[in-house]
N, C-alpha and C. Protein backbone atom coordinates (compact mmCIF):
# COMPACT_ATOMS: atom_id res chain seq x y z
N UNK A 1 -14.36 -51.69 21.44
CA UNK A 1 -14.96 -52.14 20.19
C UNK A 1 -14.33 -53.48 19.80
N UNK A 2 -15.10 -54.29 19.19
CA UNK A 2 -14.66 -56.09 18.74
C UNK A 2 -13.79 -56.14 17.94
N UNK A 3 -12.84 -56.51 17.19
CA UNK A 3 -12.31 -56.66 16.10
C UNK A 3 -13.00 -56.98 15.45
N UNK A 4 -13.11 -56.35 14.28
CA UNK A 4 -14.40 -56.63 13.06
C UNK A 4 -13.19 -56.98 11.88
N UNK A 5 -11.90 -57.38 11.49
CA UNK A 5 -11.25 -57.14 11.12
C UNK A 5 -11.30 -57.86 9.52
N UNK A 6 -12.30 -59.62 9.52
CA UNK A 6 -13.22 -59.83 8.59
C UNK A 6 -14.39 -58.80 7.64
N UNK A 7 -14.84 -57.87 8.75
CA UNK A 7 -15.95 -56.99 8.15
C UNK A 7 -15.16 -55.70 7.29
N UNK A 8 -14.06 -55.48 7.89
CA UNK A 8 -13.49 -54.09 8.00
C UNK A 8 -12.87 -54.18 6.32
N UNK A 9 -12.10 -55.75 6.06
CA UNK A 9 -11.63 -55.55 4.74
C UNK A 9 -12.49 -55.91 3.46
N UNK A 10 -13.89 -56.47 3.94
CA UNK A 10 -14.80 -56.26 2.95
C UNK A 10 -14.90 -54.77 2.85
N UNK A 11 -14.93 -54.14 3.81
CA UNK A 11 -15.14 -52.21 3.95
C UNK A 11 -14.48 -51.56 2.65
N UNK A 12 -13.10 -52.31 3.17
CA UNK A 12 -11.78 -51.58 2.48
C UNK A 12 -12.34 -52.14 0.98
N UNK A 13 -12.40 -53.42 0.62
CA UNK A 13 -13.04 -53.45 -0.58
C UNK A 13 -13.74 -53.12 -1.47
N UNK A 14 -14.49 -52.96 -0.69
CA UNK A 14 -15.70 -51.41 -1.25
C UNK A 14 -15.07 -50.08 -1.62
N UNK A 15 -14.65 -50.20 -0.58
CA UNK A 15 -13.81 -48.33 -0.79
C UNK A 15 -13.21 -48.85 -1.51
N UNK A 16 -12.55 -49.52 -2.26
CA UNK A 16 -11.24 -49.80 -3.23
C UNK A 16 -12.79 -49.69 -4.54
N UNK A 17 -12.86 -50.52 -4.62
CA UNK A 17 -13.92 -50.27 -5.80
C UNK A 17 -14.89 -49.50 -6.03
N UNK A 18 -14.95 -48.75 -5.30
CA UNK A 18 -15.82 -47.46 -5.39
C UNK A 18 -14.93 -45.94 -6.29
N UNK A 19 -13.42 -46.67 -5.09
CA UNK A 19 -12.43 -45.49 -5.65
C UNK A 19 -12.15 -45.90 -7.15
N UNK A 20 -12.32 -46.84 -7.46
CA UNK A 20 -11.40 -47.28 -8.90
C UNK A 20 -12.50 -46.56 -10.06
N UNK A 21 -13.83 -47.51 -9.16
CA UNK A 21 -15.57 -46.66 -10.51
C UNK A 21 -15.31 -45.24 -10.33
N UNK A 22 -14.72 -44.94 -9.29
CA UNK A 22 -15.01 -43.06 -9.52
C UNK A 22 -14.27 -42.48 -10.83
N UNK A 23 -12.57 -43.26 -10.32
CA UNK A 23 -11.89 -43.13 -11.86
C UNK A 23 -12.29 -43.26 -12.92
N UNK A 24 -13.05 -44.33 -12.99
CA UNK A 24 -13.29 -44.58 -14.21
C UNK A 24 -14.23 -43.57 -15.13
N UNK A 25 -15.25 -42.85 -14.18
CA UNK A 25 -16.32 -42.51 -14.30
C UNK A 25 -15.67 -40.84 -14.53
N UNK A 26 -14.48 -40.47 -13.74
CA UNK A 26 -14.30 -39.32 -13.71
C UNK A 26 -12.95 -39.28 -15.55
N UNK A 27 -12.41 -40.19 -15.74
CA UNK A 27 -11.76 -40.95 -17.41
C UNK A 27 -13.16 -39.92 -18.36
N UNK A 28 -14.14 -40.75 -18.11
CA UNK A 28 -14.91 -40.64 -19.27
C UNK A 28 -15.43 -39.44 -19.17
N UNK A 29 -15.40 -38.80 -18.01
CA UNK A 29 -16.48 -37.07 -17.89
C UNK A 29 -15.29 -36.29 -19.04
N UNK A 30 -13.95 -36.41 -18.32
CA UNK A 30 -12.43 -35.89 -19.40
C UNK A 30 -13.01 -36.09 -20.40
N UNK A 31 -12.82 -37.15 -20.73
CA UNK A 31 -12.84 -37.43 -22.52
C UNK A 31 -13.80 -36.70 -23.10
N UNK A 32 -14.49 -36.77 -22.62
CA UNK A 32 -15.79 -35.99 -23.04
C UNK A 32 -15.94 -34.48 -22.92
N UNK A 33 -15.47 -34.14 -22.24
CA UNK A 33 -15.79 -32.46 -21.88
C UNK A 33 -16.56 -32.11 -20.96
N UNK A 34 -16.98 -33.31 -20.24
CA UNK A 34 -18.18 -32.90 -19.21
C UNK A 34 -17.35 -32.82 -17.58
N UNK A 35 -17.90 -32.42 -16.56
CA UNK A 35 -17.66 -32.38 -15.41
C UNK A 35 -18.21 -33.92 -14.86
N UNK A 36 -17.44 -34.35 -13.53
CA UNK A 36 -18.08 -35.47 -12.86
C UNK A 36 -19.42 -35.23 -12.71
N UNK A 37 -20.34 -33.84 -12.18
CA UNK A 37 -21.63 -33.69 -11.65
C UNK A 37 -22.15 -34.13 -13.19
N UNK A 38 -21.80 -33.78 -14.33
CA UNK A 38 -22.11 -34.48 -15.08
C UNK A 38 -22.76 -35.66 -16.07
N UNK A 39 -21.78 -36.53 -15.39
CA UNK A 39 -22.19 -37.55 -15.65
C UNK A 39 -22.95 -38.49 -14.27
N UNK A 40 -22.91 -38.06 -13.50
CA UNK A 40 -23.85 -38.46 -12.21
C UNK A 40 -25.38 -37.97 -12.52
N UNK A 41 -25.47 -36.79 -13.38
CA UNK A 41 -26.85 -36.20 -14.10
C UNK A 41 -27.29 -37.04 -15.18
N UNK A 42 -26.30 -37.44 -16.18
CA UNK A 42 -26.71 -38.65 -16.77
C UNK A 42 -27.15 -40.27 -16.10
N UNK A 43 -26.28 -40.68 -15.38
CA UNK A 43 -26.52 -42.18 -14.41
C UNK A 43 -28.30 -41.71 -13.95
N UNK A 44 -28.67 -40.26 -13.40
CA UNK A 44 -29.28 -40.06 -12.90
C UNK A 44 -30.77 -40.11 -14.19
N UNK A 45 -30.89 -39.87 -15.14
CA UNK A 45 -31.75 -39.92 -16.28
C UNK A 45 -31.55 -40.86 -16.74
N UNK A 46 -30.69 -41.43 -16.48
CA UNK A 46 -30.67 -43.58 -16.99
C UNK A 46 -31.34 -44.29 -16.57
N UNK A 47 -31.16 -43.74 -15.11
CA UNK A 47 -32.08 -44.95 -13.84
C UNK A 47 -33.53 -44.03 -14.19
N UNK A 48 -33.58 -42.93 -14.46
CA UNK A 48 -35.12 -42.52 -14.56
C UNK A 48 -35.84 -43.19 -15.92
N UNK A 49 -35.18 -42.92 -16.87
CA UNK A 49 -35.58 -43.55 -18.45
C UNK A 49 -35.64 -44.95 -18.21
N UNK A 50 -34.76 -45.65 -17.14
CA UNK A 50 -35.26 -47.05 -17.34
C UNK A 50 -35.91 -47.83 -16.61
N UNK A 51 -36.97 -46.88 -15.24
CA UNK A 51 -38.02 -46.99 -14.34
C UNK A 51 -38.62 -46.10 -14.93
N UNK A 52 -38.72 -45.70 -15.88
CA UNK A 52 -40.09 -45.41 -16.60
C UNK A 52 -40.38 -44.27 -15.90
N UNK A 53 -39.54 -43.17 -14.98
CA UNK A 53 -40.17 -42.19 -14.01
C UNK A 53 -39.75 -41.04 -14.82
N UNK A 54 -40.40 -39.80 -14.49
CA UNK A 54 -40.48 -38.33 -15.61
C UNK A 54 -39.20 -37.74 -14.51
N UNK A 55 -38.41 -36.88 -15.57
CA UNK A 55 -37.25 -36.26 -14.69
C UNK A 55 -37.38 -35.00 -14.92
N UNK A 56 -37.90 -34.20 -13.99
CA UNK A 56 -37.82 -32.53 -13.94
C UNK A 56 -36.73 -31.84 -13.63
N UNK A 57 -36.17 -30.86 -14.21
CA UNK A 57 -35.09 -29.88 -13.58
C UNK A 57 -34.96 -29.98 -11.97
N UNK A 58 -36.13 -29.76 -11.41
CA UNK A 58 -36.33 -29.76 -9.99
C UNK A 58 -36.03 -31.15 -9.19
N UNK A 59 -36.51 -32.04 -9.81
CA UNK A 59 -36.22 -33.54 -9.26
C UNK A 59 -34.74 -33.70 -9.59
N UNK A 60 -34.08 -33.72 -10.97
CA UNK A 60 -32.66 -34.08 -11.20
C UNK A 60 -31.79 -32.73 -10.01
N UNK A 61 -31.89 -31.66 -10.17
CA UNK A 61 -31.54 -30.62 -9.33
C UNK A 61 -31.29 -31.10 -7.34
N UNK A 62 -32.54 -31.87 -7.30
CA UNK A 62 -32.76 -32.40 -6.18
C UNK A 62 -31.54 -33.44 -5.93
N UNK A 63 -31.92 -34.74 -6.77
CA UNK A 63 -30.88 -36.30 -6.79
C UNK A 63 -29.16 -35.10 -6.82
N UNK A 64 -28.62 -34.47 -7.09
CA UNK A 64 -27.53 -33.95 -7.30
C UNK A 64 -27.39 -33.11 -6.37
N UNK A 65 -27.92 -32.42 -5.70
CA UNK A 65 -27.92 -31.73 -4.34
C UNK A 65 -27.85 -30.52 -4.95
N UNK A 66 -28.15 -29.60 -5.81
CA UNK A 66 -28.08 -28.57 -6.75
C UNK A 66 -28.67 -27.68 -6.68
N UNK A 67 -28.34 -26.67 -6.24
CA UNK A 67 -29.25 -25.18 -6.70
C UNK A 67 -29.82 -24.95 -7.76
N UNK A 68 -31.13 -24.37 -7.85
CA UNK A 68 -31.61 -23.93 -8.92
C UNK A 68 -31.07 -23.44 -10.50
N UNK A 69 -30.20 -22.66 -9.80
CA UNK A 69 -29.25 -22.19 -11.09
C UNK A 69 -28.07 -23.16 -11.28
N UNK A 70 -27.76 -23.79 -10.50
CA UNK A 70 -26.46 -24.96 -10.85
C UNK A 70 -26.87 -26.16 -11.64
N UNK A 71 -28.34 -26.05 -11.56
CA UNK A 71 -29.11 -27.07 -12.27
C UNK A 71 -29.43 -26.54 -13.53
N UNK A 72 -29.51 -25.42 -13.55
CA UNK A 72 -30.29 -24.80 -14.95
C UNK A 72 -28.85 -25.39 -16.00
N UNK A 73 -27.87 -24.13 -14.99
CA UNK A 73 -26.48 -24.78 -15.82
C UNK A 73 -25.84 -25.73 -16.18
N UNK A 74 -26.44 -26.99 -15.49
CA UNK A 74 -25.54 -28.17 -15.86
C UNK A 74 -26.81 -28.85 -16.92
N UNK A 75 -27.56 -28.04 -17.35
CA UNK A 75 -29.12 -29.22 -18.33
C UNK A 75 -28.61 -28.03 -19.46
N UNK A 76 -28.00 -26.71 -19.29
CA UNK A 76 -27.98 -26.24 -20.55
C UNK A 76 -26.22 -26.43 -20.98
N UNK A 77 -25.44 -26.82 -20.47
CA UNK A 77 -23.82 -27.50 -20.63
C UNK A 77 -24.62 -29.08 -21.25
N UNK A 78 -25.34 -29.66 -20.81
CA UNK A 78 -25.47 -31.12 -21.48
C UNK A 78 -26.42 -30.86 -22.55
N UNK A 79 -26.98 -30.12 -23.01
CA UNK A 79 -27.73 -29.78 -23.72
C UNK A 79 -27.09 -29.02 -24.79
N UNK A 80 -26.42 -28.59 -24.77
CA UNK A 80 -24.93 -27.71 -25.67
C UNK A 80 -24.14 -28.89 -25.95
N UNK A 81 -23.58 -30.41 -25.11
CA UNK A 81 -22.80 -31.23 -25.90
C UNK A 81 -23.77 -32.28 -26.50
N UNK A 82 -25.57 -32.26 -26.45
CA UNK A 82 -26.10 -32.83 -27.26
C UNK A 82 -26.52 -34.54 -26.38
N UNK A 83 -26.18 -34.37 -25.31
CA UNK A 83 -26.96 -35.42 -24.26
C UNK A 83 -28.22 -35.14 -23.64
N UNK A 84 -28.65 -34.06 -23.46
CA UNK A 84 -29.81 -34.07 -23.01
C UNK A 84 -31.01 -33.23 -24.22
N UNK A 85 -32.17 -33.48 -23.91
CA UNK A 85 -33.37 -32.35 -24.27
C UNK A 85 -34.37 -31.99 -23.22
N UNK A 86 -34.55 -30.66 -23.13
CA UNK A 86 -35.68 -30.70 -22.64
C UNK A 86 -36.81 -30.74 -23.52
N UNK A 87 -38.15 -31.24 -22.73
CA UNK A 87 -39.43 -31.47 -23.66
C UNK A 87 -40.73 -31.31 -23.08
N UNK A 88 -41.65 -30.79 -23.36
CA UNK A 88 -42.98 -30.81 -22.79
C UNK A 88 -43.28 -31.71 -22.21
N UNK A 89 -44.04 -31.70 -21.15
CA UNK A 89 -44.69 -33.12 -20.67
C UNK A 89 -46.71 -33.15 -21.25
N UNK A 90 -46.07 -34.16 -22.10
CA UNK A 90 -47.72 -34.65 -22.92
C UNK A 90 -48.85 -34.67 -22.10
N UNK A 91 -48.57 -34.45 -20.43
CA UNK A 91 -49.91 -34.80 -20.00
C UNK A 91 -50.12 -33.21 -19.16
N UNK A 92 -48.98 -32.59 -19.04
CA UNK A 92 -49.27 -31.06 -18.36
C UNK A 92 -47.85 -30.42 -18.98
N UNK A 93 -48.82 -29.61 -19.32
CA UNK A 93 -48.11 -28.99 -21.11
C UNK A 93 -47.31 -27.93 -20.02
N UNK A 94 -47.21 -27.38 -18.57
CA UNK A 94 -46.64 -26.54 -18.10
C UNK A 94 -45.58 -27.11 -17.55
N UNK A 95 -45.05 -28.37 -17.48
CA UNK A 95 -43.83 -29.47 -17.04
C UNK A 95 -43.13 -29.29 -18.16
N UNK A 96 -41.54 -29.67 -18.03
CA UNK A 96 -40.72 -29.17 -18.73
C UNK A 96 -39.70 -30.72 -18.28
N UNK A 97 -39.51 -31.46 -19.27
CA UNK A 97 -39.14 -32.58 -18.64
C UNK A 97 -37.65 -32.42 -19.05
N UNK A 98 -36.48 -33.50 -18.68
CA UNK A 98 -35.41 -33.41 -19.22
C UNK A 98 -35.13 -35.06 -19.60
N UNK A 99 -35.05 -35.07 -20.89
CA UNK A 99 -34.40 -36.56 -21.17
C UNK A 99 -33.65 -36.44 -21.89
N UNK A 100 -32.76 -38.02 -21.68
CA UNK A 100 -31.39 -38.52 -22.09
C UNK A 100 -31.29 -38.49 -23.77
N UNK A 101 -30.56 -38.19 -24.61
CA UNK A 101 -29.99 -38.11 -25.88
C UNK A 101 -29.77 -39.59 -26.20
N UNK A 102 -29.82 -40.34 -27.04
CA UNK A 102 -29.48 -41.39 -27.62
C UNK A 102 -28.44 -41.75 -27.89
N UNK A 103 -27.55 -40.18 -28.15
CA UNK A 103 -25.59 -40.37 -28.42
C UNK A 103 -25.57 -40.36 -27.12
N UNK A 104 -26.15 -39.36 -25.78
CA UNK A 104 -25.49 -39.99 -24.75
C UNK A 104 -25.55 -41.44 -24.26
N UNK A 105 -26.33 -42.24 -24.46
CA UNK A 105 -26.08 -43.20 -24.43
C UNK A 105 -25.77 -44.32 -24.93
N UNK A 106 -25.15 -43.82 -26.01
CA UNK A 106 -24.25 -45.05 -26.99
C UNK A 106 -22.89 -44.29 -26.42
N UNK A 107 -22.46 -42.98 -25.88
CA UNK A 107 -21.48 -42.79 -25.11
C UNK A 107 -20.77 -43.62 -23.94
N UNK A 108 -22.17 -44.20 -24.00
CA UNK A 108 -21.79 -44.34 -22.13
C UNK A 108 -21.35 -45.54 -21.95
N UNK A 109 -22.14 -46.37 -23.12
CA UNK A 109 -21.75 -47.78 -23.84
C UNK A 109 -21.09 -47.92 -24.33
N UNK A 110 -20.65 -47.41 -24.89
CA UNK A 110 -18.99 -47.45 -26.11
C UNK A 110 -17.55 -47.30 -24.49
N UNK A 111 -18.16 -46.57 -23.62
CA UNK A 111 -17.17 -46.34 -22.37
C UNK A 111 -17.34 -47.35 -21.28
N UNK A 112 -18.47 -47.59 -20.96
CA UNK A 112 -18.51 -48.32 -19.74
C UNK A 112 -19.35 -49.97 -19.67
N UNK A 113 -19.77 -50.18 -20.99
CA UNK A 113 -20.77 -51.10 -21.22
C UNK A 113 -19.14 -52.46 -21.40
N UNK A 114 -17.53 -52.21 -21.57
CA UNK A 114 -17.19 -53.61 -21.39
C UNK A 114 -17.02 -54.15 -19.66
N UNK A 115 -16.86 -52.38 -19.46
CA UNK A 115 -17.09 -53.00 -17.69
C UNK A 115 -18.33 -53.80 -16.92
N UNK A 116 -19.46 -53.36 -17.48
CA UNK A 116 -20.63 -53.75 -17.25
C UNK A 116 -20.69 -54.93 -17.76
N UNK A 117 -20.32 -55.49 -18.81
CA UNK A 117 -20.27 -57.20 -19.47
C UNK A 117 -19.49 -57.68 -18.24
N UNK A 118 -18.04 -57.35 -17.99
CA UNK A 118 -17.58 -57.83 -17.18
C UNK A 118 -17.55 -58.31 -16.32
N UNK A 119 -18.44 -57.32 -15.51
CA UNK A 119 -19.37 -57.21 -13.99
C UNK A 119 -20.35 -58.56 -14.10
N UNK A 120 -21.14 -58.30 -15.12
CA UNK A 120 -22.38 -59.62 -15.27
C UNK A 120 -21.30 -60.67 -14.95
N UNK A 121 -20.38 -60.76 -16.40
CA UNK A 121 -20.06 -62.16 -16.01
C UNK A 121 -19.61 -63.03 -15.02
N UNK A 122 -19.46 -61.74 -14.09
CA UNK A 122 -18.35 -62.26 -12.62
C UNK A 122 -19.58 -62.27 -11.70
N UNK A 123 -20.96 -61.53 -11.85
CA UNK A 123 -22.11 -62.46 -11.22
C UNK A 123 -23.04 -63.62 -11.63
N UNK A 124 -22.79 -63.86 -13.14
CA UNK A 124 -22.92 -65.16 -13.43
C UNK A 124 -22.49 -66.31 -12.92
N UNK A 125 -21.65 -66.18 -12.08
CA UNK A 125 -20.43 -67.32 -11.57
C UNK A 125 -21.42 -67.44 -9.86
N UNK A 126 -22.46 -66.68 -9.99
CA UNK A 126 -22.97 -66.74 -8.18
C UNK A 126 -24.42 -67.78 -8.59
N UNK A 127 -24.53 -67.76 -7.29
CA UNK A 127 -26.02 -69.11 -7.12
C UNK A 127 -26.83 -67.66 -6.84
N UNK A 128 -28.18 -68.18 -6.80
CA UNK A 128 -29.32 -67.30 -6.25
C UNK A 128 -29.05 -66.52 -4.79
N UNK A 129 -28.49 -67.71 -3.78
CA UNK A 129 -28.53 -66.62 -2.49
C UNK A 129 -27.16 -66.07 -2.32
N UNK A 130 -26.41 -66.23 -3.23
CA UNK A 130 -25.27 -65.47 -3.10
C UNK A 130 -25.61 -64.59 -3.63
N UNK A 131 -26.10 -63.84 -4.69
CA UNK A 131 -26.45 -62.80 -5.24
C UNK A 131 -27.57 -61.94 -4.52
N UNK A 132 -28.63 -62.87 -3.94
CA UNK A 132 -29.10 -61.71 -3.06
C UNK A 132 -28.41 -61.99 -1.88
N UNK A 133 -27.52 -62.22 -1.63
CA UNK A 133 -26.95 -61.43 0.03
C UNK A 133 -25.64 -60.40 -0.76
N UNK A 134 -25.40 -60.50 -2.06
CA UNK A 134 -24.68 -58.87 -2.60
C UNK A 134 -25.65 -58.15 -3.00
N UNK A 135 -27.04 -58.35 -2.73
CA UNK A 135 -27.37 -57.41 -3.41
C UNK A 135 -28.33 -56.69 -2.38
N UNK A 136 -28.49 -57.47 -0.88
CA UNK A 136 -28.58 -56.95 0.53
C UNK A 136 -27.47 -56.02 0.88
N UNK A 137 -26.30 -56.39 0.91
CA UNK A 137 -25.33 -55.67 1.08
C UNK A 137 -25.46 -54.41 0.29
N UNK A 138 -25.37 -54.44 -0.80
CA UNK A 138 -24.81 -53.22 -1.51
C UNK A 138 -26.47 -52.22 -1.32
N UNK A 139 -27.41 -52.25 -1.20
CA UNK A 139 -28.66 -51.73 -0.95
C UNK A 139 -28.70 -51.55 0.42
N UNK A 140 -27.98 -51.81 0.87
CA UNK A 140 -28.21 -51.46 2.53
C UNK A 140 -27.10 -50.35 2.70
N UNK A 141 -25.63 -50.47 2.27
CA UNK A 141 -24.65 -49.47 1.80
C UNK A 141 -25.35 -48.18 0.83
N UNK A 142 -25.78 -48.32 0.26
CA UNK A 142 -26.71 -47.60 -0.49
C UNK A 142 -27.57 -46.61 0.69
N UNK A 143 -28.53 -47.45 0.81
CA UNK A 143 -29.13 -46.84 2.24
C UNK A 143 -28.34 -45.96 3.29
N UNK A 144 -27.29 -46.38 3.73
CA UNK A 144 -26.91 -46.19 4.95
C UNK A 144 -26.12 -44.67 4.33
N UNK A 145 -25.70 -44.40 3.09
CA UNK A 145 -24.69 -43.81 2.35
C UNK A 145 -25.59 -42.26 2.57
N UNK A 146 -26.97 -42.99 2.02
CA UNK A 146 -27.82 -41.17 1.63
C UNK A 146 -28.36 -41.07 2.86
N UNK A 147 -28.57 -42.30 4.07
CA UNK A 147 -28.90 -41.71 5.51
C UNK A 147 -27.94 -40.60 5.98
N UNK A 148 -26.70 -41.42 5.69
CA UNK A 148 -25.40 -40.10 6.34
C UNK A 148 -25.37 -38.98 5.99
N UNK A 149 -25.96 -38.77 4.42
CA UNK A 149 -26.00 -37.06 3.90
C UNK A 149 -27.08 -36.40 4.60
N UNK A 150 -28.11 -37.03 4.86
CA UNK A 150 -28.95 -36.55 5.77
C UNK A 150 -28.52 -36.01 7.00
């Protein structure tokens, strides 16, 4: 095999900042009372609420790798600290949707929104094709991440 030894400590970089967001991410589940699967159920109704896509027990159950009942339990634990609701779906009254709480997300902002300023501002500092070749990278890592669970 080549020495990749350029590629290898961008690697390590990643893994360093992946490990640090986990901390961070696993800080705020503590503070809160929630479990990590947790708040990965929230990230997960963030990205749905803000692509506009409907989130079912069955679909969030799915994104989390979750049994039926591990799912029931973790929408009625977030639903007991007042982050989630479930709600009818207006167009098939037999759908049972689950969306995000409004305190959960002034939670999440009051916790993670100076990291997120932060983040912008340190890609403010990039040109156009520097930002899309991080943003090739990290979508292809992405990719390659949920190929492997496969």
């Amino acid at each position: 095999m080549p020495d990749h030894e350029r590629e290898m400590e961008t690697v390590h970089l990643l893994r360093a900042a992946t490990v640090e967001l986990g901390l961070h991410s696993a800080r705020f589940a503590h503070r809160n009372g929630m479990h990590p699967t947790d708040v990965r159920a929230l990230i997960a109704l963030l990205d749905a609420s803000r692509s506009g896509t409907d989130m079912t027990a069955g679909r969030l159950g799915a994104l989390l790798g979750l049994n039926s009942a591990g799912t029931t339990a973790l929408i009625d634990r977030l639903e007991r600290l007042g982050h989630v609701r479930r709600v009818r779906d207006g167009r098939d009254r037999r759908r049972v949707l689950v969306e995000i709480e409004e305190r959960a997300v002034e939670l999440g902002w009051d916790h993670f929104g100076p990291l997120i300023a932060r983040a912008v501002g340190l890609l403010e500092g990039y040109d156009e094709r520097e930002l899309a070749a991080v943003r090739r990278f990290l979508t292809a890592v992405r990719d390659a991440a949920a190929e492997a669970a496969d």
